[in-house]
PDB file of N, CA and C in Angstrom:
ATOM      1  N   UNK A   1      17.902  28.744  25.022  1.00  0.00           N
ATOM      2  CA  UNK A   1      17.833  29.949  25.811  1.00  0.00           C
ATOM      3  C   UNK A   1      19.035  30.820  25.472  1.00  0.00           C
ATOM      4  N   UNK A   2      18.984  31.843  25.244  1.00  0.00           N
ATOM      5  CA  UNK A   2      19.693  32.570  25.307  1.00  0.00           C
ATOM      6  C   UNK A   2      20.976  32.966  26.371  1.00  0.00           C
ATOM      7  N   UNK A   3      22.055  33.306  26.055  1.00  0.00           N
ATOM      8  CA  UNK A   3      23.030  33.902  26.791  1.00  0.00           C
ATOM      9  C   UNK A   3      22.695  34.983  27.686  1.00  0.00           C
ATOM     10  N   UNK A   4      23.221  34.843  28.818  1.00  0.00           N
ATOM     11  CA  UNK A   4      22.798  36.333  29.786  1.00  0.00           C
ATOM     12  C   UNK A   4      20.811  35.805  30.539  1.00  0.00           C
ATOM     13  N   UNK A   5      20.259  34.756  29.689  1.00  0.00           N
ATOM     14  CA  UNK A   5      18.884  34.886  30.503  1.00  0.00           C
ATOM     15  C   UNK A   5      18.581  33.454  31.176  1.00  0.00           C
ATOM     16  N   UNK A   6      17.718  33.810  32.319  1.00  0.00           N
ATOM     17  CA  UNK A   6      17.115  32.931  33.329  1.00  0.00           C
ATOM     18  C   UNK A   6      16.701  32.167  33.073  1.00  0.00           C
ATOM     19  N   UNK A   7      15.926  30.893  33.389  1.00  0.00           N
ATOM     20  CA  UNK A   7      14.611  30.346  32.717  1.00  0.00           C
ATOM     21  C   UNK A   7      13.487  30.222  33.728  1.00  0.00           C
ATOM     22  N   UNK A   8      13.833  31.690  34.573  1.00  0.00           N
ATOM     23  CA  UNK A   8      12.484  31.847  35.328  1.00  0.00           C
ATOM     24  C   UNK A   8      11.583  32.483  34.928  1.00  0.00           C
ATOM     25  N   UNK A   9      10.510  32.663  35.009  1.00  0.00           N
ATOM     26  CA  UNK A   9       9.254  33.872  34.185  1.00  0.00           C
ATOM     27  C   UNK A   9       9.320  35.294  34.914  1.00  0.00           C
ATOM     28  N   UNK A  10       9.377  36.096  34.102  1.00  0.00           N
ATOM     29  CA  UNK A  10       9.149  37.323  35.307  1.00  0.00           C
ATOM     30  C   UNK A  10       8.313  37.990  35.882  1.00  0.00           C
ATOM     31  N   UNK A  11       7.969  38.576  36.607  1.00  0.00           N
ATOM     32  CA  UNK A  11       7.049  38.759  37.687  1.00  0.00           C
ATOM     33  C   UNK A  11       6.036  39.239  37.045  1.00  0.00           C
ATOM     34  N   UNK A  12       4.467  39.094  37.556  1.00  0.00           N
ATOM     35  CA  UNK A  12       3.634  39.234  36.673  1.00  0.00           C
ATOM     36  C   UNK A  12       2.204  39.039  37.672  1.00  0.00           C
ATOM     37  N   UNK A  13       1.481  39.200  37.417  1.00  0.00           N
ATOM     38  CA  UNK A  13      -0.132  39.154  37.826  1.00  0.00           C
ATOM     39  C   UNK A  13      -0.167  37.522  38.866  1.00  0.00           C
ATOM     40  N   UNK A  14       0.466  37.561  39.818  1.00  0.00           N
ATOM     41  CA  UNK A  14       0.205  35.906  39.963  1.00  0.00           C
ATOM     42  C   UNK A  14      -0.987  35.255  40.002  1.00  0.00           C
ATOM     43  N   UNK A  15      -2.324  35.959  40.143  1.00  0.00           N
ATOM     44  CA  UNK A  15      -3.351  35.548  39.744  1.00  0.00           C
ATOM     45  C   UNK A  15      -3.520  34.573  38.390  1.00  0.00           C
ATOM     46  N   UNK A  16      -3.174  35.574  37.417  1.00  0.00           N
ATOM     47  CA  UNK A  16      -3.425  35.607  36.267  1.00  0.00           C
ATOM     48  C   UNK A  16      -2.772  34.217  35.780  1.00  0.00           C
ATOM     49  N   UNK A  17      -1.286  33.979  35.829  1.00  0.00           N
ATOM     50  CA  UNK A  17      -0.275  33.417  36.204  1.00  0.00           C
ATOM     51  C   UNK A  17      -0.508  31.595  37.210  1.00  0.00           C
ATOM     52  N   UNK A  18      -1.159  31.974  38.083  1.00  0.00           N
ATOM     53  CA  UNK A  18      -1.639  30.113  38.497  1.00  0.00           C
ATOM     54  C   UNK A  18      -3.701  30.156  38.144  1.00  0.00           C
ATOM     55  N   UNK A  19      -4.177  30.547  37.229  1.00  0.00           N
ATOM     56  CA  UNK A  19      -5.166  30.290  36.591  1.00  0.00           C
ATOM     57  C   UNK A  19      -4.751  29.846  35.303  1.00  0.00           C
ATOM     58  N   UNK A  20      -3.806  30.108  34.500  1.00  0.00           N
ATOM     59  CA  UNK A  20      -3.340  29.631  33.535  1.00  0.00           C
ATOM     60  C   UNK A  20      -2.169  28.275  33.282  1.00  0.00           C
ATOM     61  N   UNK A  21      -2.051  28.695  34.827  1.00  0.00           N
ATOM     62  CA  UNK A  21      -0.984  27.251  34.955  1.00  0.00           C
ATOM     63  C   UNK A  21      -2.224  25.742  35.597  1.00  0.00           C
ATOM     64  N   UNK A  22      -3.165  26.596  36.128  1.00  0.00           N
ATOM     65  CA  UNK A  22      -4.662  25.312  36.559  1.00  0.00           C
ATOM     66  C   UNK A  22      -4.850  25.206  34.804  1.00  0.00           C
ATOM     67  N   UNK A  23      -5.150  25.732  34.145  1.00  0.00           N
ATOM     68  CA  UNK A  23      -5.941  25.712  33.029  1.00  0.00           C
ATOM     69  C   UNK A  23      -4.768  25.054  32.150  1.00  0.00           C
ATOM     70  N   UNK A  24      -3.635  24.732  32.261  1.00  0.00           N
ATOM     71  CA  UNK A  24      -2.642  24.263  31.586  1.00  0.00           C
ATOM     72  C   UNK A  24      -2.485  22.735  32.025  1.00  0.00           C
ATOM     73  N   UNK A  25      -2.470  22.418  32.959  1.00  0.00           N
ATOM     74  CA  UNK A  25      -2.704  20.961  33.849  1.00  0.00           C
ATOM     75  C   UNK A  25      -4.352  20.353  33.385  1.00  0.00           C
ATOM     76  N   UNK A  26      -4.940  20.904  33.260  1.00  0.00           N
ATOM     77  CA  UNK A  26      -6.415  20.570  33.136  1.00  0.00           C
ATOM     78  C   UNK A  26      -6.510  20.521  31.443  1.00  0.00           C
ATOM     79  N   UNK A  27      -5.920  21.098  30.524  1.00  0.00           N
ATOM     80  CA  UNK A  27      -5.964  21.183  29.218  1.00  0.00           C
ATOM     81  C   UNK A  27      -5.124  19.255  28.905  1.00  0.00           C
ATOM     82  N   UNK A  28      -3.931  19.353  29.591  1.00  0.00           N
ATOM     83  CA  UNK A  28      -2.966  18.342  29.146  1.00  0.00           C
ATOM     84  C   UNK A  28      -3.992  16.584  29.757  1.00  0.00           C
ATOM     85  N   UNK A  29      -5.019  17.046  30.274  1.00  0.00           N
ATOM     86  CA  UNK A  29      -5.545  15.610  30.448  1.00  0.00           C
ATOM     87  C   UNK A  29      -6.309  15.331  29.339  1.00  0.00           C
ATOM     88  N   UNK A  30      -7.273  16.424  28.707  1.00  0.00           N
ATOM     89  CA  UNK A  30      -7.729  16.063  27.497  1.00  0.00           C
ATOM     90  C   UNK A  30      -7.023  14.863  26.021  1.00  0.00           C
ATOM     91  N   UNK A  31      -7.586  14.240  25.763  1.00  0.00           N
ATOM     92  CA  UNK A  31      -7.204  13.120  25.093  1.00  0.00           C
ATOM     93  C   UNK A  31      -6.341  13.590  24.063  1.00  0.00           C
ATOM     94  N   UNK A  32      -7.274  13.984  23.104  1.00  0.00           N
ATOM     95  CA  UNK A  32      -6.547  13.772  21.987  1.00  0.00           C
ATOM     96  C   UNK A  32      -7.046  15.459  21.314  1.00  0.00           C
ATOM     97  N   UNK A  33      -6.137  16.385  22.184  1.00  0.00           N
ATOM     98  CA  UNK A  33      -5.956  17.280  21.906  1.00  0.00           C
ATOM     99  C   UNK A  33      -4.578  18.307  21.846  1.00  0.00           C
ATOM    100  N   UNK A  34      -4.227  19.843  20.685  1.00  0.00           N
ATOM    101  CA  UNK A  34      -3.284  19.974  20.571  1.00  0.00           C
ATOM    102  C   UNK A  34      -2.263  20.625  21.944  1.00  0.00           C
ATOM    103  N   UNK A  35      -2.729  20.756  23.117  1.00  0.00           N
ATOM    104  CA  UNK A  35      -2.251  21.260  24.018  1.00  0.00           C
ATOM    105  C   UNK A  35      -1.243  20.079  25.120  1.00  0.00           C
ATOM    106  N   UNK A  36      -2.414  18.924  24.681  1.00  0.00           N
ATOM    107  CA  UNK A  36      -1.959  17.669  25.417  1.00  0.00           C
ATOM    108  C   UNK A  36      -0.456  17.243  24.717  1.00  0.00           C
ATOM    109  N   UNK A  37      -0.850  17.218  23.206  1.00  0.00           N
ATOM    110  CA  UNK A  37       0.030  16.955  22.616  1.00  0.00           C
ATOM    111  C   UNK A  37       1.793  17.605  22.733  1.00  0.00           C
ATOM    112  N   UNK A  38       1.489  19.158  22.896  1.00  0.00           N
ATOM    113  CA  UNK A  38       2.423  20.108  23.562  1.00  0.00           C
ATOM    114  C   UNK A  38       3.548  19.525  24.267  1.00  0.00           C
ATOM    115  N   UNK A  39       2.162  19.392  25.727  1.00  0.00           N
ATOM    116  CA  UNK A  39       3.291  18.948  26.900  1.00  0.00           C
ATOM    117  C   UNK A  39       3.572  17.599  26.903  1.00  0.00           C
ATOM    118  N   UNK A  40       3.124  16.552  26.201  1.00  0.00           N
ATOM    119  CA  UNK A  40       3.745  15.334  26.263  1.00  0.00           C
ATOM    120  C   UNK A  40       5.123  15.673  24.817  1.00  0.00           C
ATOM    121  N   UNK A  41       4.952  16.410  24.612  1.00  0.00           N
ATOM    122  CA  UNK A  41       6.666  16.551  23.389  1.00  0.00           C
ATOM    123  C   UNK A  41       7.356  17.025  24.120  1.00  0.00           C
ATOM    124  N   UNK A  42       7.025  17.982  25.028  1.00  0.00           N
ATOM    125  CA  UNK A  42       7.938  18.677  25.440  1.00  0.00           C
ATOM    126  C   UNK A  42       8.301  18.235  27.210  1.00  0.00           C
ATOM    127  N   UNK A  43       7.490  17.631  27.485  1.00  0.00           N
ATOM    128  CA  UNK A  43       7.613  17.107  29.500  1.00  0.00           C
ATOM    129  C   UNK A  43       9.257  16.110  28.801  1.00  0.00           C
ATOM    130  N   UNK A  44       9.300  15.806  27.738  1.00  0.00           N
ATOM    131  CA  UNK A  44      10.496  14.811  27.849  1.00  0.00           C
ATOM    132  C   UNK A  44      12.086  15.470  27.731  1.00  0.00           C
ATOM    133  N   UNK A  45      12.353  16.495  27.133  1.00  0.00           N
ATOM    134  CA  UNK A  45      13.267  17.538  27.289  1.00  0.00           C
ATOM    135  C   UNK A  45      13.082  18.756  28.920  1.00  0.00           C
ATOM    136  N   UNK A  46      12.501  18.808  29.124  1.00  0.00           N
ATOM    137  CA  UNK A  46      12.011  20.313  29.988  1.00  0.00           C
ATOM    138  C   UNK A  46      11.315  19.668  31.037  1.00  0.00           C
ATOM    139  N   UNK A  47      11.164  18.779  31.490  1.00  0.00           N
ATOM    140  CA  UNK A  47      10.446  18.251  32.864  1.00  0.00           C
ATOM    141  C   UNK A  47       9.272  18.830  32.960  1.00  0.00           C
ATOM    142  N   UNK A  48       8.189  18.205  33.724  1.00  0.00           N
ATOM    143  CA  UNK A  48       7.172  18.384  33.855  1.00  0.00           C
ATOM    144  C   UNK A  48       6.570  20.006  34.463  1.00  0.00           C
ATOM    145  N   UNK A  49       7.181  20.923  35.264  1.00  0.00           N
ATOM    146  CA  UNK A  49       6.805  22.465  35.682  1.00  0.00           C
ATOM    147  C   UNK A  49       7.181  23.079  34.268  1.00  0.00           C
ATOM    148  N   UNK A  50       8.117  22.988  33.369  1.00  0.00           N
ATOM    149  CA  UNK A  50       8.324  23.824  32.307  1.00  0.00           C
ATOM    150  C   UNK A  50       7.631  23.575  31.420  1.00  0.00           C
ATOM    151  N   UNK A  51       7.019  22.227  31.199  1.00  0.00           N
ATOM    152  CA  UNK A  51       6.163  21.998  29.829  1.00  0.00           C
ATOM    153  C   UNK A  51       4.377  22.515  30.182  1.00  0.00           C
ATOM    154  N   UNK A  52       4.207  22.888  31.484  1.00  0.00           N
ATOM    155  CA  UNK A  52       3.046  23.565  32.005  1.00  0.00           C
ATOM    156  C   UNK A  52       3.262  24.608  31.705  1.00  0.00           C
ATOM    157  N   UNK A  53       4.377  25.481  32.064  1.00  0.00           N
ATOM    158  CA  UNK A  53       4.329  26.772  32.111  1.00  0.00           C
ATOM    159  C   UNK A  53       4.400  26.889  30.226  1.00  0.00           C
ATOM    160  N   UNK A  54       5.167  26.031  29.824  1.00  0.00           N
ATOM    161  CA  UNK A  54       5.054  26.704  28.055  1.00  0.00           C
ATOM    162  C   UNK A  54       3.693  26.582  27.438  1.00  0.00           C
ATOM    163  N   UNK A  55       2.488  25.349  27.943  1.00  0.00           N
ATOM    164  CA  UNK A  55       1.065  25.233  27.686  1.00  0.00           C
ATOM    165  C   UNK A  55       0.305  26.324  28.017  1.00  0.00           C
ATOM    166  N   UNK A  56       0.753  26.810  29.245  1.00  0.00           N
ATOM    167  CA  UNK A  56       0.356  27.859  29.842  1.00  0.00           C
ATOM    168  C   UNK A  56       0.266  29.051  28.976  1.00  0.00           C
ATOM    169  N   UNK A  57       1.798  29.597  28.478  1.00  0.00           N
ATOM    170  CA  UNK A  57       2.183  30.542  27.704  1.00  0.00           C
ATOM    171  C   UNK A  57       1.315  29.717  26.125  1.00  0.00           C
ATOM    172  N   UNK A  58       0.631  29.101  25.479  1.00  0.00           N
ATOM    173  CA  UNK A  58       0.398  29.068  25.090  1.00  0.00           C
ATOM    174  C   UNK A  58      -1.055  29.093  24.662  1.00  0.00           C
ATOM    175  N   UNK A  59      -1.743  29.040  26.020  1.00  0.00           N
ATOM    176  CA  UNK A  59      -2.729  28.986  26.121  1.00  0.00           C
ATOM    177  C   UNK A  59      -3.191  30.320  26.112  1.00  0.00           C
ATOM    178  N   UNK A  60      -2.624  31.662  26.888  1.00  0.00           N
ATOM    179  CA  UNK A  60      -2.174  32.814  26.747  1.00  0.00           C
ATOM    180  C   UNK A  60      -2.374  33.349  25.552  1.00  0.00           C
ATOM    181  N   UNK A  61      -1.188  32.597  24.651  1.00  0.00           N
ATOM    182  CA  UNK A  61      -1.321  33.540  23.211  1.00  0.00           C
ATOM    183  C   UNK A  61      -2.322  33.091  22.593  1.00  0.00           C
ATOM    184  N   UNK A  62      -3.204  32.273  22.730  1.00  0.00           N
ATOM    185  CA  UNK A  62      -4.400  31.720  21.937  1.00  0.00           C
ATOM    186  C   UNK A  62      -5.674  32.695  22.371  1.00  0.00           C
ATOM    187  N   UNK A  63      -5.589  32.721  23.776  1.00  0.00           N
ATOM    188  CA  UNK A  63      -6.469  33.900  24.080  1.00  0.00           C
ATOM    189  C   UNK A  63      -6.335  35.411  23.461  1.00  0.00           C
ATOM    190  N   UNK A  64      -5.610  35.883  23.715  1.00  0.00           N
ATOM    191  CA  UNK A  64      -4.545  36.565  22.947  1.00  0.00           C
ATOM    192  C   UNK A  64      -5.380  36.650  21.659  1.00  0.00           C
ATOM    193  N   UNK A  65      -5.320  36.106  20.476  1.00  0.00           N
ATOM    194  CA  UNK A  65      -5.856  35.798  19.032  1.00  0.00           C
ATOM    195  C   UNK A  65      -6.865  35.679  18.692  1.00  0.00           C
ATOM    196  N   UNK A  66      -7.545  34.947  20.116  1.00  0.00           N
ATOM    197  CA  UNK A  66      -9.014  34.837  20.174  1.00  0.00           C
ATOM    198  C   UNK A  66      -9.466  36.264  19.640  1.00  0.00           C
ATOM    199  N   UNK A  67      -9.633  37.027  20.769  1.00  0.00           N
ATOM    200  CA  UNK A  67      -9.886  38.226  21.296  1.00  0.00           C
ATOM    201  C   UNK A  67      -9.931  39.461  20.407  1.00  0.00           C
ATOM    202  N   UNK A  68      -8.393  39.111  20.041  1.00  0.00           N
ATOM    203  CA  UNK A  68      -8.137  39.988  18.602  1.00  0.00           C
ATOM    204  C   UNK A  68      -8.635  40.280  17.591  1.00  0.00           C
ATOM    205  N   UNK A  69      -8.387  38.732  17.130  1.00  0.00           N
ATOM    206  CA  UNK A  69      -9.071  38.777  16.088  1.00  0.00           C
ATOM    207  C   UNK A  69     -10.842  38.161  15.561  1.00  0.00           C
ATOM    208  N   UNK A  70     -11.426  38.117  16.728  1.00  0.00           N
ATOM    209  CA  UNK A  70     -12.583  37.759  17.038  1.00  0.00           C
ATOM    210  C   UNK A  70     -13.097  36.664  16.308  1.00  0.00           C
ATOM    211  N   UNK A  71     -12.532  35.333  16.570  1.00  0.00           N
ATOM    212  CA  UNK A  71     -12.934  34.308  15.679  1.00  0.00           C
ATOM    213  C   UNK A  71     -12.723  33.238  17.099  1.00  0.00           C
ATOM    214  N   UNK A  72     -13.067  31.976  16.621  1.00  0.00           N
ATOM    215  CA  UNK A  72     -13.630  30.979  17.420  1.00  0.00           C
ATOM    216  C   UNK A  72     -12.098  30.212  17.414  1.00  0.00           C
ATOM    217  N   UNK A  73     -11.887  29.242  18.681  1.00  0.00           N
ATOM    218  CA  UNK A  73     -10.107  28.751  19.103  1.00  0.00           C
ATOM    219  C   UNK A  73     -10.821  27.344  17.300  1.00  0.00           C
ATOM    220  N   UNK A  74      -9.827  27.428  17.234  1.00  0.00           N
ATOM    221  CA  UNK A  74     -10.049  25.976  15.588  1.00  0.00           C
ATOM    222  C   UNK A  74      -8.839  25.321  16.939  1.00  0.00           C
ATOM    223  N   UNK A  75      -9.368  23.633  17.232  1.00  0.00           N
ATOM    224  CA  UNK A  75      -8.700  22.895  17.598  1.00  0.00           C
ATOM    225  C   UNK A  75      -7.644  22.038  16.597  1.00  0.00           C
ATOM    226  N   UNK A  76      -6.499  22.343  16.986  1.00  0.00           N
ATOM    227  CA  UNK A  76      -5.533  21.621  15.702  1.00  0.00           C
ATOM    228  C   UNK A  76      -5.579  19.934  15.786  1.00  0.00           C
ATOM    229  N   UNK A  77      -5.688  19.569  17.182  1.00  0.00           N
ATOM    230  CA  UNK A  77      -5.790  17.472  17.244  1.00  0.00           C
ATOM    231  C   UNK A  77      -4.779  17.343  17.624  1.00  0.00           C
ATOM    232  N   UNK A  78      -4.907  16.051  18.320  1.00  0.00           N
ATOM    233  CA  UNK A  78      -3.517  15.245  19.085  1.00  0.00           C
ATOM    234  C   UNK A  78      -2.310  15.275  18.177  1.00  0.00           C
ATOM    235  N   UNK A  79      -2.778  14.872  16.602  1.00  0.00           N
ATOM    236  CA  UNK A  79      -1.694  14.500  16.369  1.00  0.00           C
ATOM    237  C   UNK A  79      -1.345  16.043  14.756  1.00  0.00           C
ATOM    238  N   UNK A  80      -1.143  17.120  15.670  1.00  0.00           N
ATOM    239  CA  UNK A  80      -0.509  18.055  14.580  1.00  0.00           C
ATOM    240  C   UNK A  80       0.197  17.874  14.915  1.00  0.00           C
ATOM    241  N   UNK A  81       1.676  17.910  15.991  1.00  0.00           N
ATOM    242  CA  UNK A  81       2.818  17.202  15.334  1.00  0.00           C
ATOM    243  C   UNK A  81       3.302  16.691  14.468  1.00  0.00           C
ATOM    244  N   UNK A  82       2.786  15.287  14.671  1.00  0.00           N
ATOM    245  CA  UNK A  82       2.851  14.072  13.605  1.00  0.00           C
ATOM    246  C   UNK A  82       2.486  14.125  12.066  1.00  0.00           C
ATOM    247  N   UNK A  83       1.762  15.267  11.890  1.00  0.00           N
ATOM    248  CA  UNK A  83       1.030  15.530  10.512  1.00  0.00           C
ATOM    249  C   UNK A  83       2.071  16.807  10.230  1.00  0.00           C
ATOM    250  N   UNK A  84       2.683  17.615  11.186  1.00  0.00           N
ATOM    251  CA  UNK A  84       3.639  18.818  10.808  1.00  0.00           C
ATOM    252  C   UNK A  84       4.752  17.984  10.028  1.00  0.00           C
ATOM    253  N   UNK A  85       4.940  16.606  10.888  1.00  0.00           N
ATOM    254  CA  UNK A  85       6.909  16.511  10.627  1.00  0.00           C
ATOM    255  C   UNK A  85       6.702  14.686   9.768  1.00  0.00           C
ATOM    256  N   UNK A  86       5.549  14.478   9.134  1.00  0.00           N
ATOM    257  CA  UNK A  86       5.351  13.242   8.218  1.00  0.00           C
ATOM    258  C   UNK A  86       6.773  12.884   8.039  1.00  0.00           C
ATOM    259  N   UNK A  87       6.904  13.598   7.235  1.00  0.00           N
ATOM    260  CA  UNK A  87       8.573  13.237   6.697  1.00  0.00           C
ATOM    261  C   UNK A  87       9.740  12.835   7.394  1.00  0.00           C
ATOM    262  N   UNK A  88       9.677  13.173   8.683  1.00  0.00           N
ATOM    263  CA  UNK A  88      10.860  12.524   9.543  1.00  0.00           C
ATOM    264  C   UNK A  88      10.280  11.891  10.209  1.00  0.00           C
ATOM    265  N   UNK A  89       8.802  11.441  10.476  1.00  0.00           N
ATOM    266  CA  UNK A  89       8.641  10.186  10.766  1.00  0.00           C
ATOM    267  C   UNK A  89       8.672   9.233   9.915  1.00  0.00           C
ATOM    268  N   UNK A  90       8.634   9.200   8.648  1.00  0.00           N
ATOM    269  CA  UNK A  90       8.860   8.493   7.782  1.00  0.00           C
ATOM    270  C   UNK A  90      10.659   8.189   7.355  1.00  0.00           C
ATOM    271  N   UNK A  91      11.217   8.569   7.816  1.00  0.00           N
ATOM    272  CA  UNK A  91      12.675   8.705   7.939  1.00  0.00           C
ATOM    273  C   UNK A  91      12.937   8.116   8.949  1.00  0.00           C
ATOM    274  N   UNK A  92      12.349   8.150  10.296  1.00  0.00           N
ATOM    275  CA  UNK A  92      12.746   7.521  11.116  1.00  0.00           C
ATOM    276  C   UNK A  92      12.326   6.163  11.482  1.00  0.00           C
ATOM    277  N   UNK A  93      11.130   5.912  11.190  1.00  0.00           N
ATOM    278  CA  UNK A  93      10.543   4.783  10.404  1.00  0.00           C
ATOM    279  C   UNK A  93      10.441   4.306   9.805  1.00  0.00           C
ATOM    280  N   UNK A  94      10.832   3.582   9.228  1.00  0.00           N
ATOM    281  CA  UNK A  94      11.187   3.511   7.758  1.00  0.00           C
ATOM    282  C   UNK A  94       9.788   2.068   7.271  1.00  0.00           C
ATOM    283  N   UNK A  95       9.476   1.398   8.167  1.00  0.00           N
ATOM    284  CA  UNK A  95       8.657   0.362   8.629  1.00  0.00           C
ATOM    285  C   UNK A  95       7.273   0.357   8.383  1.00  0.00           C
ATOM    286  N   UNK A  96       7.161   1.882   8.241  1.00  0.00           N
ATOM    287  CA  UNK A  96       5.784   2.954   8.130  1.00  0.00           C
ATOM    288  C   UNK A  96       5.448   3.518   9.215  1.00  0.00           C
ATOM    289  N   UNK A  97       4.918   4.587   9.016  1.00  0.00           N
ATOM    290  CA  UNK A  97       4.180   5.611  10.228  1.00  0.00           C
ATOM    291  C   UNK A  97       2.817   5.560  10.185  1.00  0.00           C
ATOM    292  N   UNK A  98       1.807   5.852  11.082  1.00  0.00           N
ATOM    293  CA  UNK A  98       2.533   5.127  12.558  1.00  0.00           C
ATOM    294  C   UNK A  98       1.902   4.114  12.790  1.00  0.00           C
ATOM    295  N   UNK A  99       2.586   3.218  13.712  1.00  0.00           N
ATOM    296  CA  UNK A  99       2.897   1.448  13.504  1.00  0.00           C
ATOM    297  C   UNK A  99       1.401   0.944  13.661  1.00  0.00           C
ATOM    298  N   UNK A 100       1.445   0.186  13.374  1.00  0.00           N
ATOM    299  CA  UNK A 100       0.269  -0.790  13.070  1.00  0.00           C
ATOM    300  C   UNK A 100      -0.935  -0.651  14.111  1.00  0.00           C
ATOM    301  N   UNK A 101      -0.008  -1.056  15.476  1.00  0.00           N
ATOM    302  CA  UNK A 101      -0.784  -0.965  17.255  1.00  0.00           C
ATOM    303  C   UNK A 101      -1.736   0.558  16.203  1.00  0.00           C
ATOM    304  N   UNK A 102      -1.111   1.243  16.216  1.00  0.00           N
ATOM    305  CA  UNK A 102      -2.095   3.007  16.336  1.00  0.00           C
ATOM    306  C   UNK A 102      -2.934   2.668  15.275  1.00  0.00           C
ATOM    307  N   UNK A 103      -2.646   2.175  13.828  1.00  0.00           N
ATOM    308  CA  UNK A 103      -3.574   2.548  12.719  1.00  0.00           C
ATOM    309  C   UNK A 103      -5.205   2.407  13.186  1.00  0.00           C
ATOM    310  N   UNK A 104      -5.989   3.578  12.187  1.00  0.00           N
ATOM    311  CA  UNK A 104      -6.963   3.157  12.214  1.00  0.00           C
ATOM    312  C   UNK A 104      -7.601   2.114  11.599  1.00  0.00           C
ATOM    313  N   UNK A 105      -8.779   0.946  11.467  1.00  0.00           N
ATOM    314  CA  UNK A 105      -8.597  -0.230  11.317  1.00  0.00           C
ATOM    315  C   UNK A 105      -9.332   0.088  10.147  1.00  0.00           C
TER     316      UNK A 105
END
């Protein structure tokens, strides 16, 4: 965060605002999808109200793109993370990624 700013949101449509924060709670139960994936990276730094509100804000800009650019949401999967940062799981693992329990059989 920046110097000089809050880490409250600023005022805004509250409608708009706890439909996207329902739709952000309701996204993160889905299994093995990239939104779920989101807030379980991020609920562990930022506690559980901030990693909603950033799903939220993300869910936002996806609409956002939708709209725009008139094409269909492409679901990225549980594990784009894990497929973004291979390499430092493989660094941090050195054992192999990812461990055996997960592989597919």
């Amino acid at each position: 965060m920046k110097a000089g700013t809050s880490g409250r949101t600023r005022f805004a449509n509250r409608t708009l605002r706890a439909a996207l924060v329902e739709s952000a709670r309701g996204a993160i139960r889905k299994r093995d999808c990239y939104l779920a994936a989101q807030y379980r990276r991020l609920v562990k730094r930022r506690g559980d109200k901030k990693a909603i509100v950033a799903v939220a804000h993300s869910i936002l800009v996806i609409a956002y793109h939708v709209l725009r650019d008139s094409q269909s949401y492409r679901e990225l999967g549980g594990d784009y993370f894990d497929r973004l940062n291979t390499d430092r799981l493989t660094r941090y693992h050195p054992s192999g990624w990812p461990p055996s329990a997960m592989r597919s059989p």
